[in-house]
C-alpha atoms as a PDB file:
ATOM      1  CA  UNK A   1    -104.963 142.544  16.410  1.00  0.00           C
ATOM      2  CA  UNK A   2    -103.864 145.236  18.544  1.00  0.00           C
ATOM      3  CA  UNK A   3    -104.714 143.812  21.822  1.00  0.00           C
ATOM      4  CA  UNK A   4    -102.729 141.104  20.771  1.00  0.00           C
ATOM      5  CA  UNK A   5     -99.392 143.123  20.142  1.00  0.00           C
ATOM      6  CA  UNK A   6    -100.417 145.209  23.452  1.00  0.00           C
ATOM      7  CA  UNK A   7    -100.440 141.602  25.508  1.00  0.00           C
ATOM      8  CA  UNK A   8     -97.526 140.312  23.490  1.00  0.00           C
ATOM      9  CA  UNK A   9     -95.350 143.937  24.048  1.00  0.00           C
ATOM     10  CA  UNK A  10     -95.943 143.445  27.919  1.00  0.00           C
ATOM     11  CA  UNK A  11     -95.371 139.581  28.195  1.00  0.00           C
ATOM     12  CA  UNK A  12     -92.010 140.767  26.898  1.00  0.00           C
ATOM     13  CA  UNK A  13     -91.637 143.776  29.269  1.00  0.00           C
ATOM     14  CA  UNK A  14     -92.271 141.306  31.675  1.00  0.00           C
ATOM     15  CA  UNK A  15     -89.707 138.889  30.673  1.00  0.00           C
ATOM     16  CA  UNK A  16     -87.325 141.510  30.236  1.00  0.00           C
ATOM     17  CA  UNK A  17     -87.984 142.565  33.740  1.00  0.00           C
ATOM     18  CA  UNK A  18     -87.522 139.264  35.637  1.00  0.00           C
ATOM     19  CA  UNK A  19     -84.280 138.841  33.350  1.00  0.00           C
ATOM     20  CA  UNK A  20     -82.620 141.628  34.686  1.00  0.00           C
ATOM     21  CA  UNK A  21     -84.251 140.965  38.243  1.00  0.00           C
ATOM     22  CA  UNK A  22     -82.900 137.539  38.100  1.00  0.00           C
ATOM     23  CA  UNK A  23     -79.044 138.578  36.714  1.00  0.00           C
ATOM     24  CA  UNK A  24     -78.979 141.152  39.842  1.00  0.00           C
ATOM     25  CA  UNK A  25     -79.919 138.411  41.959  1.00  0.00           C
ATOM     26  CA  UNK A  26     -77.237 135.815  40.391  1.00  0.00           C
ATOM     27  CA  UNK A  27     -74.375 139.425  40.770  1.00  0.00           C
ATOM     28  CA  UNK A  28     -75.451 139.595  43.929  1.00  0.00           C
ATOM     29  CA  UNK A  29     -74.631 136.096  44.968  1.00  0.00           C
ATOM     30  CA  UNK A  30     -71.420 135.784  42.961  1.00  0.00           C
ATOM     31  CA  UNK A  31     -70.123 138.823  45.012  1.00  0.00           C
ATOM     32  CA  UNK A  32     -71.043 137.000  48.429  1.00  0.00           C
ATOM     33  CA  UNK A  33     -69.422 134.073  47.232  1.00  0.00           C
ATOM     34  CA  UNK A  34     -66.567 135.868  45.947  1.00  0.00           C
ATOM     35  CA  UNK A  35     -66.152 137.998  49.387  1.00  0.00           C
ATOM     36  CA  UNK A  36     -66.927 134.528  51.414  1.00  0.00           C
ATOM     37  CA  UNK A  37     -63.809 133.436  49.613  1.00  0.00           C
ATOM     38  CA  UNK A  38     -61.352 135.861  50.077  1.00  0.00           C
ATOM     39  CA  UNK A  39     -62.094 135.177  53.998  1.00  0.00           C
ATOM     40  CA  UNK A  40     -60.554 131.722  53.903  1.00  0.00           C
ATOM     41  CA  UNK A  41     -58.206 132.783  51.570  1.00  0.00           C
ATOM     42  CA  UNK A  42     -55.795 134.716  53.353  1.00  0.00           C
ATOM     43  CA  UNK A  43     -56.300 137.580  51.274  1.00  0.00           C
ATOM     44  CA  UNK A  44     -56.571 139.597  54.248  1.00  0.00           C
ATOM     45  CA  UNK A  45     -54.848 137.733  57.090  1.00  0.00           C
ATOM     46  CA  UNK A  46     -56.166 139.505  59.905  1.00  0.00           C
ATOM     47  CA  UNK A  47     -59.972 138.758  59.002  1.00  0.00           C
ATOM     48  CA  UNK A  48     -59.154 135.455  57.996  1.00  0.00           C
ATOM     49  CA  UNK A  49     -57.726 134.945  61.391  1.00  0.00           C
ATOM     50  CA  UNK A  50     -60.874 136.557  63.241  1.00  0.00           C
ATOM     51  CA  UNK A  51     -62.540 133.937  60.901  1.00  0.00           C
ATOM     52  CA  UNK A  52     -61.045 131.291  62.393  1.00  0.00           C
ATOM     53  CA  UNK A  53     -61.118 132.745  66.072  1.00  0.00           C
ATOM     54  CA  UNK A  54     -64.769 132.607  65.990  1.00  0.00           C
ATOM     55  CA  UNK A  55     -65.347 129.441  64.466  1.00  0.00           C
ATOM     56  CA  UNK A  56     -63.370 127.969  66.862  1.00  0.00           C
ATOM     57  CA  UNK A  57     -65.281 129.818  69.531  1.00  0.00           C
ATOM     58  CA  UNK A  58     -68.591 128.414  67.925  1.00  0.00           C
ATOM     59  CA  UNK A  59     -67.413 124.978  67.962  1.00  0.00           C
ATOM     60  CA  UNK A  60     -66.493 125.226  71.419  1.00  0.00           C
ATOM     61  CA  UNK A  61     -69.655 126.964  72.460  1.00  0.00           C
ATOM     62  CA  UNK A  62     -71.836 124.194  70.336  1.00  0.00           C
ATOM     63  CA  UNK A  63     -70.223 121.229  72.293  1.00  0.00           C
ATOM     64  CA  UNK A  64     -70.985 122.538  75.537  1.00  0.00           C
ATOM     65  CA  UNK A  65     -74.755 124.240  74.819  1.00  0.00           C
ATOM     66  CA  UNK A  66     -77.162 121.467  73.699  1.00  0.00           C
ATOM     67  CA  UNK A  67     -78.422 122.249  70.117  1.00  0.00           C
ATOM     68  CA  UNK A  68     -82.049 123.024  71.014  1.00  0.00           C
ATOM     69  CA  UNK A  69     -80.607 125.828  73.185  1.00  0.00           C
ATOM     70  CA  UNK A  70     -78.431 127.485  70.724  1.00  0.00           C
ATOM     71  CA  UNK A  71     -81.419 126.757  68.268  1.00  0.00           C
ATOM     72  CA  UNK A  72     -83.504 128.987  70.509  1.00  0.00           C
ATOM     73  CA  UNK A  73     -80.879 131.593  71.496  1.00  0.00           C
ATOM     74  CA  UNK A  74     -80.335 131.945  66.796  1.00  0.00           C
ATOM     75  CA  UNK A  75     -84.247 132.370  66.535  1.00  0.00           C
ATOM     76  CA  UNK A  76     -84.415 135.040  69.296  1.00  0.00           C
ATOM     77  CA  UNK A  77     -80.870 136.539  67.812  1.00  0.00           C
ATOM     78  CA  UNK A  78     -82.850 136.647  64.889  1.00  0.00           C
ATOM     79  CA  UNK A  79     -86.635 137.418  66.153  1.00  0.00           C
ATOM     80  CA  UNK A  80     -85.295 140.905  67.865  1.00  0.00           C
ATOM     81  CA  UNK A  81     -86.927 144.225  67.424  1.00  0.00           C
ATOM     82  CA  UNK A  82     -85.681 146.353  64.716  1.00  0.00           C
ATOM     83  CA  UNK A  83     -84.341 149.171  67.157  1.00  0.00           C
ATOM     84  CA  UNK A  84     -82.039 146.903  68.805  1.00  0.00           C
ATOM     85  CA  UNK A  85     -80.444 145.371  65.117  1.00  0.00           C
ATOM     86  CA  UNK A  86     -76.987 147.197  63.513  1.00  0.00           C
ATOM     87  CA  UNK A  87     -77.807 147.741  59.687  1.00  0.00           C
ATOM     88  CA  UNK A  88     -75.408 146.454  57.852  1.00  0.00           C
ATOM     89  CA  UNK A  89     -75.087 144.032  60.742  1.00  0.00           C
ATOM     90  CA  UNK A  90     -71.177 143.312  61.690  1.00  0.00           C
ATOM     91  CA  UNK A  91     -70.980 139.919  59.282  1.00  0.00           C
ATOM     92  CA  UNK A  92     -72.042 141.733  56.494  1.00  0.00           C
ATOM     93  CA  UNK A  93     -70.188 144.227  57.435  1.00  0.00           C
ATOM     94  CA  UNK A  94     -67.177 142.521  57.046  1.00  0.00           C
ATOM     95  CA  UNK A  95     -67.849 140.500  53.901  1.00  0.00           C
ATOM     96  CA  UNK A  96     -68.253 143.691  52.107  1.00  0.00           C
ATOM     97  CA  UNK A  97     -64.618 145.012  53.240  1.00  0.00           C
ATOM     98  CA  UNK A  98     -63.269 141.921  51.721  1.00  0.00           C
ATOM     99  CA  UNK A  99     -62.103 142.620  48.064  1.00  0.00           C
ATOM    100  CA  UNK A 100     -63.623 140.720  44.837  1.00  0.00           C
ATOM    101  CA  UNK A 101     -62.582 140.633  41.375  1.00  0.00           C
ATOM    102  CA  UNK A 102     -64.437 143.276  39.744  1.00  0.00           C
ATOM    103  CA  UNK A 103     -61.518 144.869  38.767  1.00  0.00           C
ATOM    104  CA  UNK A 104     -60.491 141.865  37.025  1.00  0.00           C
ATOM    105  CA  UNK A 105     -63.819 141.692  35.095  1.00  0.00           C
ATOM    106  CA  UNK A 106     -64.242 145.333  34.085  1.00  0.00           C
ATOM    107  CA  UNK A 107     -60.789 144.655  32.344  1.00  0.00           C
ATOM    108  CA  UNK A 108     -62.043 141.182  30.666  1.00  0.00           C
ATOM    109  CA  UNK A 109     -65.293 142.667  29.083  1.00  0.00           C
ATOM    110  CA  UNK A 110     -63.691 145.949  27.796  1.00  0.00           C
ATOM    111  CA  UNK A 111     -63.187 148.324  30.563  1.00  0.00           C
ATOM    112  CA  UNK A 112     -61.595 151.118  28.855  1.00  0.00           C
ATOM    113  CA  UNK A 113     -58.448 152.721  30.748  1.00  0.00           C
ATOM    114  CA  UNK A 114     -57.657 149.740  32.693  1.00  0.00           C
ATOM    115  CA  UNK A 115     -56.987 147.331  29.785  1.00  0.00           C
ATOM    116  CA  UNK A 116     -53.980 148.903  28.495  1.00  0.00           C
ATOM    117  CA  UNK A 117     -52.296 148.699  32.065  1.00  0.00           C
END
């Protein structure tokens, strides 16, 4: 009987584990999104112009360079040696200089000081 509560104890562990694993993963995301949408928001009009700038400049650069090409050129973007990448990378970058609403939810679910303003 106690091998069974031993298996049973980490099955749960386990669960427990790829819960919180998987609600990181979902927080994660939801602050991407969240970022992705300020961009084209205006909530920052300067990056949401340089948004727009190099769109523009993609769309431009994609009807003149037949896709295969620019298919190769984003795998060797991609494909290059770790000492010639920029960690965070400049997109990334970016996105995390945009603001997001945690603020907003630290207030909704009880955030102590910041409720009563």
């Amino acid at each position: 009987a106690g091998a069974e509560g031993s298996v049973s104890s980490l099955r749960s562990r386990a669960k427990a584990i790829d819960v919180a694993t998987l609600q990181r993963a979902l927080e994660t995301l939801a602050l991407h999104l969240e970022h992705l949408t300020a961009v084209t928001a205006w909530e920052d009009p300067i990056v949401t112009t340089a948004f727009v700038v190099a769109c523009s400049a993609a769309s431009f650069f994609l009807l003149f360079v037949p896709f295969p090409w620019a298919v190769l050129a984003a795998g060797l973007y991609a494909m290059r040696p770790p000492s010639f990448r920029v960690v965070p990378g400049p997109l990334e970058n970016l996105l995390n200089r945009m603001p997001d609403k945690s603020e907003e939810y630290s207030r909704f679910m009880g955030g102590g000081a910041a409720a009563g303003a």
